[in-house]
Protein backbone atom coordinates (compact mmCIF):
# COMPACT_ATOMS: atom_id res chain seq x y z
CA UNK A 1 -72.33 -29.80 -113.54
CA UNK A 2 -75.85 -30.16 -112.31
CA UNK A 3 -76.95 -27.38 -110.23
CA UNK A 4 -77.46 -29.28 -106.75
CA UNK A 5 -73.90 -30.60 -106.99
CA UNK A 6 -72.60 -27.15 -107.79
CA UNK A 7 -74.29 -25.82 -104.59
CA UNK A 8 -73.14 -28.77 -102.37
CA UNK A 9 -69.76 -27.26 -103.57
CA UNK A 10 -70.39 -23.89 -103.11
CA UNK A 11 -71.30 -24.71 -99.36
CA UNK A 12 -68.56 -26.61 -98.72
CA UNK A 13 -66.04 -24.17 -99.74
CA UNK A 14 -68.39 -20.92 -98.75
CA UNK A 15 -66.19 -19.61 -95.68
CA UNK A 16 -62.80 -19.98 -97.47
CA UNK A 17 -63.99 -17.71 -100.49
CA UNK A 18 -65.63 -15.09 -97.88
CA UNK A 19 -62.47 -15.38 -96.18
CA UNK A 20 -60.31 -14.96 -99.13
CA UNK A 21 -62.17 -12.00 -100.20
CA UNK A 22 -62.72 -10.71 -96.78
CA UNK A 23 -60.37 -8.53 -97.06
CA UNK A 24 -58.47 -9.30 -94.30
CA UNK A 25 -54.51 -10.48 -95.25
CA UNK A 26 -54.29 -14.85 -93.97
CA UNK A 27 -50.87 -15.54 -92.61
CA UNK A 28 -51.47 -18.80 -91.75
CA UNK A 29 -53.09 -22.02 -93.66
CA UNK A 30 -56.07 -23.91 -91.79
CA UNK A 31 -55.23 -26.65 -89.75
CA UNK A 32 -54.74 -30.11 -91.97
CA UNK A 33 -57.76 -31.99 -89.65
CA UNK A 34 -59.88 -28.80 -90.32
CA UNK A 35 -62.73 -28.36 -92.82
CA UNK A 36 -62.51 -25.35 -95.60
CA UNK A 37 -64.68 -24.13 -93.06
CA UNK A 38 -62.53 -23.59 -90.14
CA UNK A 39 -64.33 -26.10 -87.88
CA UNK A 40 -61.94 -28.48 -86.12
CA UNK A 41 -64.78 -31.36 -86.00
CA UNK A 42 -65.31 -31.00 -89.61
CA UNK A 43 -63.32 -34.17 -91.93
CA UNK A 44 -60.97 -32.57 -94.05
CA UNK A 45 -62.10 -31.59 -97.88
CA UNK A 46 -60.88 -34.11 -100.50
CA UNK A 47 -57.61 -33.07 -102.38
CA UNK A 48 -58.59 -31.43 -105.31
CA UNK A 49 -56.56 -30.70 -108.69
CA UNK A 50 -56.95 -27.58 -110.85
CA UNK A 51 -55.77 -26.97 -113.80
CA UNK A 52 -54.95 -23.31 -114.61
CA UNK A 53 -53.44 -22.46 -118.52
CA UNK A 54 -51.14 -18.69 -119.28
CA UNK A 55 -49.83 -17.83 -122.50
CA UNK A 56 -47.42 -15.20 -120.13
CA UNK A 57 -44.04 -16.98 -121.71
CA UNK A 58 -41.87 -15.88 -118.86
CA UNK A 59 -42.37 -12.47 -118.73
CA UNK A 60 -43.64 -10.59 -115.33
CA UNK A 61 -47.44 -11.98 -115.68
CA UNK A 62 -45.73 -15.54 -115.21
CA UNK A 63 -44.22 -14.76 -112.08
CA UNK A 64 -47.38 -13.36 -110.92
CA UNK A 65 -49.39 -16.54 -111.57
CA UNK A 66 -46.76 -18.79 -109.91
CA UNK A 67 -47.03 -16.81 -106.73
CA UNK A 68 -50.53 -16.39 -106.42
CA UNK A 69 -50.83 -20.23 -106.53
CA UNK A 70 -48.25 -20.68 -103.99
CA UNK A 71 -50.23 -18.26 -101.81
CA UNK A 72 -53.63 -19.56 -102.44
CA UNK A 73 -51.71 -23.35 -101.95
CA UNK A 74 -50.55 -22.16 -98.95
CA UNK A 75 -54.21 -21.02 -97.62
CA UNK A 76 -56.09 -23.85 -99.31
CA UNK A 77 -53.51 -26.73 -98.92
CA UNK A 78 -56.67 -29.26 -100.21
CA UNK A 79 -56.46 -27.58 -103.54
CA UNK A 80 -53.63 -28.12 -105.90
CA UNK A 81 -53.02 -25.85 -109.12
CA UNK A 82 -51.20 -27.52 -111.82
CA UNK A 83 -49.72 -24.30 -113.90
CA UNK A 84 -49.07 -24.89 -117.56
CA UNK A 85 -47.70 -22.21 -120.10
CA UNK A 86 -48.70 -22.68 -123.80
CA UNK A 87 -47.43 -20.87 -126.57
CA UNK A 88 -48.92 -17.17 -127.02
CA UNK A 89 -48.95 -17.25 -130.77
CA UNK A 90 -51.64 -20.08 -130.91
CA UNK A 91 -52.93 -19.80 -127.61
CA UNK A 92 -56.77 -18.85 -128.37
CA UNK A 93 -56.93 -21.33 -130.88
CA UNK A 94 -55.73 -24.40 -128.19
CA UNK A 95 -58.03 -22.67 -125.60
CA UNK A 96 -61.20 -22.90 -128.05
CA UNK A 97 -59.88 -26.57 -129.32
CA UNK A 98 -59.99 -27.78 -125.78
CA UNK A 99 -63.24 -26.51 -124.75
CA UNK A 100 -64.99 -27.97 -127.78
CA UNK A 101 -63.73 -31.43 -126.55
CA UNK A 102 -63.87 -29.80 -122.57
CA UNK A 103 -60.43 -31.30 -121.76
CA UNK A 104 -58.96 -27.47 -121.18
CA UNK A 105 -58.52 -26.36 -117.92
CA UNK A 106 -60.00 -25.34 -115.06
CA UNK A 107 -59.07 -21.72 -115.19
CA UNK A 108 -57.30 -20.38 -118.22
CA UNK A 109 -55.48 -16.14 -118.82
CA UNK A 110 -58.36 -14.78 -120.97
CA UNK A 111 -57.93 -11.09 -122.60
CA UNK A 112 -60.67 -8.61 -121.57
CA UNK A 113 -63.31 -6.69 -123.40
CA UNK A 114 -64.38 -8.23 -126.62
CA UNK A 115 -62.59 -11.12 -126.34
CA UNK A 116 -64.19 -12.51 -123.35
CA UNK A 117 -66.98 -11.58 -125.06
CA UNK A 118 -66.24 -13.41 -128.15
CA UNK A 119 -65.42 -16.50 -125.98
CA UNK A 120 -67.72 -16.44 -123.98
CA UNK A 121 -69.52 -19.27 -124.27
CA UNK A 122 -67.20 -21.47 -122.40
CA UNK A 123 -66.47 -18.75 -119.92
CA UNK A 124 -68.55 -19.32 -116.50
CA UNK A 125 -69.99 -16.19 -115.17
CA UNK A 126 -68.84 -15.20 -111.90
CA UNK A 127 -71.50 -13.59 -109.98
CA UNK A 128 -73.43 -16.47 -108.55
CA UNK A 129 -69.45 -18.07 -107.21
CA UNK A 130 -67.75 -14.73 -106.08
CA UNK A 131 -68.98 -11.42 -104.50
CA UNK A 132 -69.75 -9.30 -106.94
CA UNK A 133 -68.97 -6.52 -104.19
CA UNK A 134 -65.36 -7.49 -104.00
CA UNK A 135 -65.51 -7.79 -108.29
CA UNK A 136 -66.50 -4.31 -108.48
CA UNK A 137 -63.56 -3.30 -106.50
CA UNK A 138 -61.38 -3.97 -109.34
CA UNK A 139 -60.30 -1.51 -112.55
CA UNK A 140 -61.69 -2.16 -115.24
CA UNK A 141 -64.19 -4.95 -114.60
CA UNK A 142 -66.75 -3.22 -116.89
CA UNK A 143 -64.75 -4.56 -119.86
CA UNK A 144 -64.51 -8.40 -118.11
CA UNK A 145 -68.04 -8.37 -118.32
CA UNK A 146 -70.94 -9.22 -120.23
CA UNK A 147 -72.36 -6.47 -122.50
CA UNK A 148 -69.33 -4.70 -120.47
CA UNK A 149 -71.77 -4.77 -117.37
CA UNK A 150 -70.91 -6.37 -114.24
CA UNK A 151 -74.18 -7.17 -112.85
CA UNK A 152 -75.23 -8.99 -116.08
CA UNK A 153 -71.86 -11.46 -115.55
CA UNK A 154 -68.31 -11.13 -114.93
CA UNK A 155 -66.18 -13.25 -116.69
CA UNK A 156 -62.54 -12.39 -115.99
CA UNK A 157 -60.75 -11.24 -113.14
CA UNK A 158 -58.71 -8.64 -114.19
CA UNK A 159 -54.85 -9.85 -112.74
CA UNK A 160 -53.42 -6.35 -112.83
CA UNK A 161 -53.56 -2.77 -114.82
CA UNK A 162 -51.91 -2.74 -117.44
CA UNK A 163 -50.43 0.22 -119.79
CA UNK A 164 -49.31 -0.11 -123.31
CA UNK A 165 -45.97 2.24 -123.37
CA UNK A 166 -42.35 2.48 -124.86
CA UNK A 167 -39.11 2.14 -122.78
CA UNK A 168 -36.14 4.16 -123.58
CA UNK A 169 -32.27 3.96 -122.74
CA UNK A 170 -31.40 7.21 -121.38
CA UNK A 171 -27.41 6.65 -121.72
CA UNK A 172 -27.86 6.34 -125.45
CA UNK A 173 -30.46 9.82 -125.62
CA UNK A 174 -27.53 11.43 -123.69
CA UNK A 175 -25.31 9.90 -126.22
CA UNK A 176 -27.25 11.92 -129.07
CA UNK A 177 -27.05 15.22 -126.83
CA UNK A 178 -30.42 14.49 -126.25
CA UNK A 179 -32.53 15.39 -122.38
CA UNK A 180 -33.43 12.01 -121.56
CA UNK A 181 -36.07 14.09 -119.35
CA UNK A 182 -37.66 15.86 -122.02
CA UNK A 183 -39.68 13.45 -123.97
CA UNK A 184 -41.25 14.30 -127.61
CA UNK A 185 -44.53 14.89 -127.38
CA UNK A 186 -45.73 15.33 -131.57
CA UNK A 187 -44.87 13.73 -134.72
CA UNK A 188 -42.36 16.38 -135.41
CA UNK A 189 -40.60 16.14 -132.28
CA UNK A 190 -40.47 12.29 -132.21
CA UNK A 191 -38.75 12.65 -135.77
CA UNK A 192 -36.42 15.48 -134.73
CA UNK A 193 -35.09 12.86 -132.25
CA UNK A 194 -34.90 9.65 -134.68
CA UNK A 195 -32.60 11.97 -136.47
CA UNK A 196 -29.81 13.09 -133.80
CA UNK A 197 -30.08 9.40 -132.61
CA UNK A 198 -29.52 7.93 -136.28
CA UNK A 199 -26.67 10.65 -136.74
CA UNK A 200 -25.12 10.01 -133.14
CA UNK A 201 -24.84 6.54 -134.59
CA UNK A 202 -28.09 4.85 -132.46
CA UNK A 203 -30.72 2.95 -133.96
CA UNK A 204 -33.69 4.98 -132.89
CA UNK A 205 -36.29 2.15 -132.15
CA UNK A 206 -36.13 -1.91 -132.44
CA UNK A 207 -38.72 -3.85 -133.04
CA UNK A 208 -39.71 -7.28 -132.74
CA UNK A 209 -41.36 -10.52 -131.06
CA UNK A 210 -40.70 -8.88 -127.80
CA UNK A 211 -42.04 -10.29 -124.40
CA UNK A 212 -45.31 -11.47 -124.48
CA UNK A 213 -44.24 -13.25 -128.65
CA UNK A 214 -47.71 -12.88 -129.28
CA UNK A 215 -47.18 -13.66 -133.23
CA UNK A 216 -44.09 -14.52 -135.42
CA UNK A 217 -43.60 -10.82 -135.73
CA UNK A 218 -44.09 -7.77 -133.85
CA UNK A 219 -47.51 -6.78 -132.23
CA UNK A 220 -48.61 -3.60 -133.70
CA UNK A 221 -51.82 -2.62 -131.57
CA UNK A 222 -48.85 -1.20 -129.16
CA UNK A 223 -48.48 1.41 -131.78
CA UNK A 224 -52.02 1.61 -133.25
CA UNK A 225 -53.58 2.24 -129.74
CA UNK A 226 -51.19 5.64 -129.59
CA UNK A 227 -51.67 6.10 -133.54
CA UNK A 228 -55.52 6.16 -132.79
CA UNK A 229 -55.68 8.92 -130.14
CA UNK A 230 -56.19 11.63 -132.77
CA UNK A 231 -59.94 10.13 -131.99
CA UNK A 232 -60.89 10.22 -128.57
CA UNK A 233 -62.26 7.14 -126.88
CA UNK A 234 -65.81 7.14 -127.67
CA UNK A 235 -64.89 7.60 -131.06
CA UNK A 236 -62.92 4.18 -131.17
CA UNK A 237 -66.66 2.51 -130.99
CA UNK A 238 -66.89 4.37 -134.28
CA UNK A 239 -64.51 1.95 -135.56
CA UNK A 240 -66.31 -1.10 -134.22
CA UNK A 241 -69.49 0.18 -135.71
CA UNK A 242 -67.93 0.96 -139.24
CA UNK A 243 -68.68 4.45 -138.96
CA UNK A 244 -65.18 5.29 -139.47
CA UNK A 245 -64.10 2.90 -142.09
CA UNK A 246 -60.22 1.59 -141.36
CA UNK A 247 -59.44 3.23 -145.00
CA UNK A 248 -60.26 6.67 -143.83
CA UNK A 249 -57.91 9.13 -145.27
CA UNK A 250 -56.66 10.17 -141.46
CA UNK A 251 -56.34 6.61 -140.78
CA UNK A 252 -54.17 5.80 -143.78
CA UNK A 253 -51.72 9.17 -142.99
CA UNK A 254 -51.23 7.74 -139.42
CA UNK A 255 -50.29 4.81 -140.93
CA UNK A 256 -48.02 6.13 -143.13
CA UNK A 257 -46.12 8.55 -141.10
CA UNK A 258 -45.60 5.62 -138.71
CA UNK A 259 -44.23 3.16 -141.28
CA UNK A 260 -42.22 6.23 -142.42
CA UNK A 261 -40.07 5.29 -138.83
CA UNK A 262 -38.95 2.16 -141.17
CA UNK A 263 -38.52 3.78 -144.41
CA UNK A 264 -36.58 6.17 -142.61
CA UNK A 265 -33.92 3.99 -141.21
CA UNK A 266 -34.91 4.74 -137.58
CA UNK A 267 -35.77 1.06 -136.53
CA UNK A 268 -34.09 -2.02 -137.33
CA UNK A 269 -34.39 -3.57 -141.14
CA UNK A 270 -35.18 -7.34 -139.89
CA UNK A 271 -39.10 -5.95 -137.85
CA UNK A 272 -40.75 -9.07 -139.58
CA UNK A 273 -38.35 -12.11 -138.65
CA UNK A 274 -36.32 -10.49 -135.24
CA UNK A 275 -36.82 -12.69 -132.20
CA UNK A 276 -34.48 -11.08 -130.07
CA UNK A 277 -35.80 -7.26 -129.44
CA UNK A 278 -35.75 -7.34 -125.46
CA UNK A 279 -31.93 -8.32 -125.73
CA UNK A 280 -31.33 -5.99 -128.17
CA UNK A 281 -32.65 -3.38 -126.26
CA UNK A 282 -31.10 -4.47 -123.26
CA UNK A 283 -27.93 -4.39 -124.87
CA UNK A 284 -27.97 -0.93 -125.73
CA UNK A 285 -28.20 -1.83 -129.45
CA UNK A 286 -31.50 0.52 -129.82
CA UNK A 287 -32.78 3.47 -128.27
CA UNK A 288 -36.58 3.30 -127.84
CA UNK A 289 -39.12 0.16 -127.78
CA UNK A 290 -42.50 -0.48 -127.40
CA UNK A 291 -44.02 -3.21 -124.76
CA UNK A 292 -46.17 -2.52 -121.83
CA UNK A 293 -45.87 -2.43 -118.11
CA UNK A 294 -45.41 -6.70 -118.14
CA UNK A 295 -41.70 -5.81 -118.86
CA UNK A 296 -41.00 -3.08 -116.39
CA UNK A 297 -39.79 -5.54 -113.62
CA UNK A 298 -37.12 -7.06 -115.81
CA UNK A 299 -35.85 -4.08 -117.69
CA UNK A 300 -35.55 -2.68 -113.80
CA UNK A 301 -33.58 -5.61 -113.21
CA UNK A 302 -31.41 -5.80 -116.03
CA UNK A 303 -31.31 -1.91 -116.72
CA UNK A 304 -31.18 0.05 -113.50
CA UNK A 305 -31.72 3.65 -113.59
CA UNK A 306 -30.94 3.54 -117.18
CA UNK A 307 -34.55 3.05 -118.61
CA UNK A 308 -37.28 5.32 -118.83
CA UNK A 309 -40.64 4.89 -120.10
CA UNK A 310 -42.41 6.92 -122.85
CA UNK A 311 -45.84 6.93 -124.37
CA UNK A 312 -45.54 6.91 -127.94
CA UNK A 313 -46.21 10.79 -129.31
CA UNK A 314 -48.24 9.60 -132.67
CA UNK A 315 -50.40 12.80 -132.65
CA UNK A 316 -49.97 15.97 -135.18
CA UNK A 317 -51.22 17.87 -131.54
CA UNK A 318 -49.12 17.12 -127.81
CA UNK A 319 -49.82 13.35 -127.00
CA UNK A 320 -52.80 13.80 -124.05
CA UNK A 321 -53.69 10.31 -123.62
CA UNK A 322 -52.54 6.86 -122.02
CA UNK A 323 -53.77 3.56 -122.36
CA UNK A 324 -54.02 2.03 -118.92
CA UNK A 325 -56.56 -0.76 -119.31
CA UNK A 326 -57.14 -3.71 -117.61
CA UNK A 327 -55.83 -6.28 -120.21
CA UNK A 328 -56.20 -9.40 -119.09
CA UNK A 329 -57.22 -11.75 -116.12
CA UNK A 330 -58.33 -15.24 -115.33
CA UNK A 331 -61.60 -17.22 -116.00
CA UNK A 332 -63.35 -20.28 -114.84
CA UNK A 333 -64.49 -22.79 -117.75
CA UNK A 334 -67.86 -23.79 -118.21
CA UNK A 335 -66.82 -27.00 -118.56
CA UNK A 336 -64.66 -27.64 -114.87
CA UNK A 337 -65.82 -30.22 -112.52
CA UNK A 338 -64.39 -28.29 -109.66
CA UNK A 339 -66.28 -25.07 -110.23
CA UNK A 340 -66.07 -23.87 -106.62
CA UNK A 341 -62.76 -24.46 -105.74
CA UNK A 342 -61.55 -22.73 -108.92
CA UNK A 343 -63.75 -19.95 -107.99
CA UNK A 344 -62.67 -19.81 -104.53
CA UNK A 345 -59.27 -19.42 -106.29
CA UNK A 346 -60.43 -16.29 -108.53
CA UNK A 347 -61.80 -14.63 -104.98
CA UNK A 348 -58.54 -14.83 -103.85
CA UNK A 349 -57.25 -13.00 -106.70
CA UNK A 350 -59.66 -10.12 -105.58
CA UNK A 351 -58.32 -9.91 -101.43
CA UNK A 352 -56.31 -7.31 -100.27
CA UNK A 353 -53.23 -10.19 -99.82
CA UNK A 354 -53.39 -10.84 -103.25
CA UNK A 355 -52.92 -7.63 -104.51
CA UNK A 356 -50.06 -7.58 -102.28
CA UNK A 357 -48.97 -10.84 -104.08
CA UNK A 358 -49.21 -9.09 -107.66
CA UNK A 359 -47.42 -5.68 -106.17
CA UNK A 360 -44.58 -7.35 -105.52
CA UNK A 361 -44.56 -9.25 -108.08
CA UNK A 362 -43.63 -6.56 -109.84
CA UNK A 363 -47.30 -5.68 -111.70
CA UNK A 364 -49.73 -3.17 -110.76
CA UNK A 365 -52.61 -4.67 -108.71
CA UNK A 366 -56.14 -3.80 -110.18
CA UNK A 367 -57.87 -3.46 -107.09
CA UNK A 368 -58.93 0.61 -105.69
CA UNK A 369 -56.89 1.29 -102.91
CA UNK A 370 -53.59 -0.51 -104.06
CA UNK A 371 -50.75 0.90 -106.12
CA UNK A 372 -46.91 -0.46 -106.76
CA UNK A 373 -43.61 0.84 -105.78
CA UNK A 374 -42.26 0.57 -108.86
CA UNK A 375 -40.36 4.08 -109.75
CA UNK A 376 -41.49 3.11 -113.88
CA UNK A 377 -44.91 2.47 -113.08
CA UNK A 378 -45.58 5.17 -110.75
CA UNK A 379 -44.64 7.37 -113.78
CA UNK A 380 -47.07 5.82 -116.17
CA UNK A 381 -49.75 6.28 -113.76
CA UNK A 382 -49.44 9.61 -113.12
CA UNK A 383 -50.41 10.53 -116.77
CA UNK A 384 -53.94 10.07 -115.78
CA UNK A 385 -54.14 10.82 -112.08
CA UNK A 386 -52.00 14.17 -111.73
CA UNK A 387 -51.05 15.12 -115.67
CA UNK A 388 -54.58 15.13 -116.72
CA UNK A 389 -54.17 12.61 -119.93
CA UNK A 390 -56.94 10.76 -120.44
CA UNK A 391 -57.52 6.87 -120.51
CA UNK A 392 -57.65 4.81 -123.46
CA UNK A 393 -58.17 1.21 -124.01
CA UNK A 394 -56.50 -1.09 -125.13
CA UNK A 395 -57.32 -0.63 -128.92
CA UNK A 396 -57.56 -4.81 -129.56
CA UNK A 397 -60.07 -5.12 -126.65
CA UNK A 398 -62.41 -3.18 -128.26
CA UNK A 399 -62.44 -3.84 -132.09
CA UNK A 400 -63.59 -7.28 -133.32
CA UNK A 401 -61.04 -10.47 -132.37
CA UNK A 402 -61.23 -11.05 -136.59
CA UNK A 403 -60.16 -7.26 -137.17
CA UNK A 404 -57.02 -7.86 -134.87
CA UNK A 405 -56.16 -10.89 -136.43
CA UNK A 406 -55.90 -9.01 -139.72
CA UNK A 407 -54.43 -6.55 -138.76
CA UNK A 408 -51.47 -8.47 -136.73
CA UNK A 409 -50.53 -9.89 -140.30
CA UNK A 410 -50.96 -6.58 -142.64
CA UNK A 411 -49.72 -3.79 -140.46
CA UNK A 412 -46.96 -6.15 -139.99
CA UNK A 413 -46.26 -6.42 -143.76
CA UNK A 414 -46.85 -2.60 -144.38
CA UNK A 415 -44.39 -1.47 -142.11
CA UNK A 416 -41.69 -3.24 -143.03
CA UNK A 417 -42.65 -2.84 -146.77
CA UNK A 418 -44.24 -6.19 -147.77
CA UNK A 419 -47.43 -4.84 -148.31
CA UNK A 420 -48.92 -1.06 -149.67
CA UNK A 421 -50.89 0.57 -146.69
CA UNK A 422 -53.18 1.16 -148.94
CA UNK A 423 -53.41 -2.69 -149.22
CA UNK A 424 -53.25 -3.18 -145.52
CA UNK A 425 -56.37 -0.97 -144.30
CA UNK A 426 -58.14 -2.32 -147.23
CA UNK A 427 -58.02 -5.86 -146.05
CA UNK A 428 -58.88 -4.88 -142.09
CA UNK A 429 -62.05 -2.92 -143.47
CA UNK A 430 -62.82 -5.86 -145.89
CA UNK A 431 -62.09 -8.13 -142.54
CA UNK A 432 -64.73 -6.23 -140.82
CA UNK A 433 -67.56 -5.82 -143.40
CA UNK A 434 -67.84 -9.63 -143.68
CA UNK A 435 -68.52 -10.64 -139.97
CA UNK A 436 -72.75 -10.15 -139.65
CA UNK A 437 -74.04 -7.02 -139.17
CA UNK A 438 -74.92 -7.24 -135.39
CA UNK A 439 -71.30 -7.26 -135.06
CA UNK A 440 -70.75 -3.73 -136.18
CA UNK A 441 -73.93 -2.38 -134.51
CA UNK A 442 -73.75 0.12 -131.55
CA UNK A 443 -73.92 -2.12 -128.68
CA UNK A 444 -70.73 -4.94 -128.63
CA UNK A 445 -70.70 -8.35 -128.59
């Protein structure tokens, strides 16, 4: 789009993204004869259709997305969102596909941190369509930017903040004479209580596609983040850069002590090909499992007050760190031919009624000054702001998109025995030393 069309847009639609990111909650949708404007003498905008793309399956992101539409819809009635859910597995791959042609959509779920970056040529940056002000508001929208810098170009608005966590069933801890209060905090401890679950009859842990089915297996970085926090943050960069090769020996005995879990009987035998881990855990047919704060809202629904959360204690030393990262958000395509309205649709995400919109929706909205009433979430967050545990990222934001690949397929194969983990770090630092060298410099990209 030619840059004197795109500011004919921007003018048009001007007062509905100040007013969606005003602040200031909008009960009521303009009047049909009025402009986006407000002005009653104004002709009404043309209808416009957007198309917006999630790989959220139907998990609690989905729900999210379908109501912020119907708000913004509701606000904006000459702008129509057309929602589509693609598969997760191969979702990057159709998103990259279509903007090569530029038949994708409008406004597509991108991951933050490097892989906006690594996308980021068909990502439109955001600072010249939406208030950067109102941007800055939001956690973590250092890692939706450009050289993780929000005044050189935001590129995602973050939808919620997310934790990486396990869930527990309390009934089946009591079941093992175990305090479903008392959570391990070591290696040690977290083995001491595999044991009196296996013995009380309990599969300790279940693994599996899960909710967000991000691959045909499992999706280890839930367990690498937490295996990684002998290093603290700044240190992860150290893996970026290479300075701490992936088959360092402390790497490969984290590695092993968690594949030792399967070895050990404590998790199902079938972690490569089971599909059904949510129902499973449901069911009561397994202890503990990992997932992240996009499956609080159902396991509240389905579970009651019978599920707990847990961070996963993968330290020699008492766990002291949480990862509570903005993961992921929405971004407008280079390519759209309705750059403003889509934009005036990402300001909305960033208003005070929005974050209402994702509160109840049962996430936890991104934006300073808003929090959830979820009794699960309000436990996770208190890690950081009254336990003193300190933040992490999400591991797979921060270490190159071709590393996490990899690794999805040979951590995978390690733990549940189809590969050496010898073999397995091996091919994640081989993974690494062949993308160019500016990719495992200091400064990401």
């Amino acid at each position: 789009m030619n840059r004197r069309l795109r500011l004919a847009l921007i003018l048009m639609l001007g007062a509905l993204v100040v007013q969606a990111c005003s602040g200031a909650a909008q009960t009521t949708s303009p009047a049909a004869s009025e402009a986006p404007g407000g002005s009653a003498s104004a002709p009404p905008a043309a209808p416009v259709t957007l198309t917006l793309w999630h790989n959220y399956g139907t998990e609690a992101n989905a729900t999210a997305t379908a109501n912020l539409v119907k708000a913004f819809e509701a606000i904006h009635p000459e702008i129509t969102i057309d929602v589509v859910s693609q598969p997760a597995d191969n979702y990057f791959d159709l998103l990259q596909a279509a903007a090569i042609s530029k038949t994708g959509p409008d406004l597509a779920t991108m991951w933050t941190g490097l892989f906006d970056l690594k996308y980021k040529s068909y990502l439109q940056p955001l600072n010249d369509l939406v208030p950067l002000d109102e941007l800055k508001k939001l956690k973590g929208i250092d890692y939706s930017s450009l050289n993780f810098n929000p005044d050189d170009g935001v590129l995602v608005v973050p939808l919620e903040v997310q934790f990486y966590n396990g869930f527990y069933n309390k009934e089946l801890f009591r079941k093992a004479g175990l305090n479903p209060n008392s959570f391990p905090t070591t290696w040690d401890e977290l083995f001491a209580t595999c044991q009196k679950l296996k013995a009380a009859g309990v599969t300790p842990f279940v693994y599996g596609t899960g909710g967000q089915a991000l691959g045909g297996g499992f999706y280890p970085y839930y367990d690498l983040s937490y295996l990684m926090m002998y290093l603290s943050p700044a240190d992860w960069k150290k893996l970026y850069a290479g300075e701490i090769p992936w088959t360092d020996p402390a790497i490969k005995s984290q590695i092993s002590k968690w594949v030792s879990l399967f070895t050990q009987g404590y998790t199902n035998q079938d972690v490569l090909t089971n599909s059904d881990s949510i129902n499973q855990f449901v069911a009561g047919k397994a202890a503990m499992t990992l997932e992240g704060t996009w499956q609080i809202a159902d396991f509240q629904k389905r579970m009651g007050d019978n599920v707990g959360v847990f961070l996963p204690p993968f330290v020699d030393q008492p766990l002291k760190g949480v990862v509570e990262y903005s993961g992921d958000g929405f971004s407008l395509t280079t390519y759209s031919q309705h750059k403003a309205q889509a934009a005036a649709f990402l300001a909305y995400m960033a208003s005070d009624e929005a974050q209402k919109v994702i509160a109840d929706s049962g996430l936890i909205p991104a934006k300073e000054g808003f929090s959830t009433d979820s009794r699960m979430a309000q436990d996770l967050l208190a890690y950081a702001a009254t336990k003193g545990f300190t933040r992490y990222p999400m591991i797979d934001n921060v270490i190159q998109p071709e590393v996490v690949d990899a690794g999805t397929k040979v951590l995978n194969a390690a733990f549940g025995g189809a590969m050496s983990v010898d073999d397995a770090l091996k091919n994640m630092q081989d993974t690494l030393m062949q993308l160019p060298a500016d990719r495992r410099g200091d400064t990401y990209k």
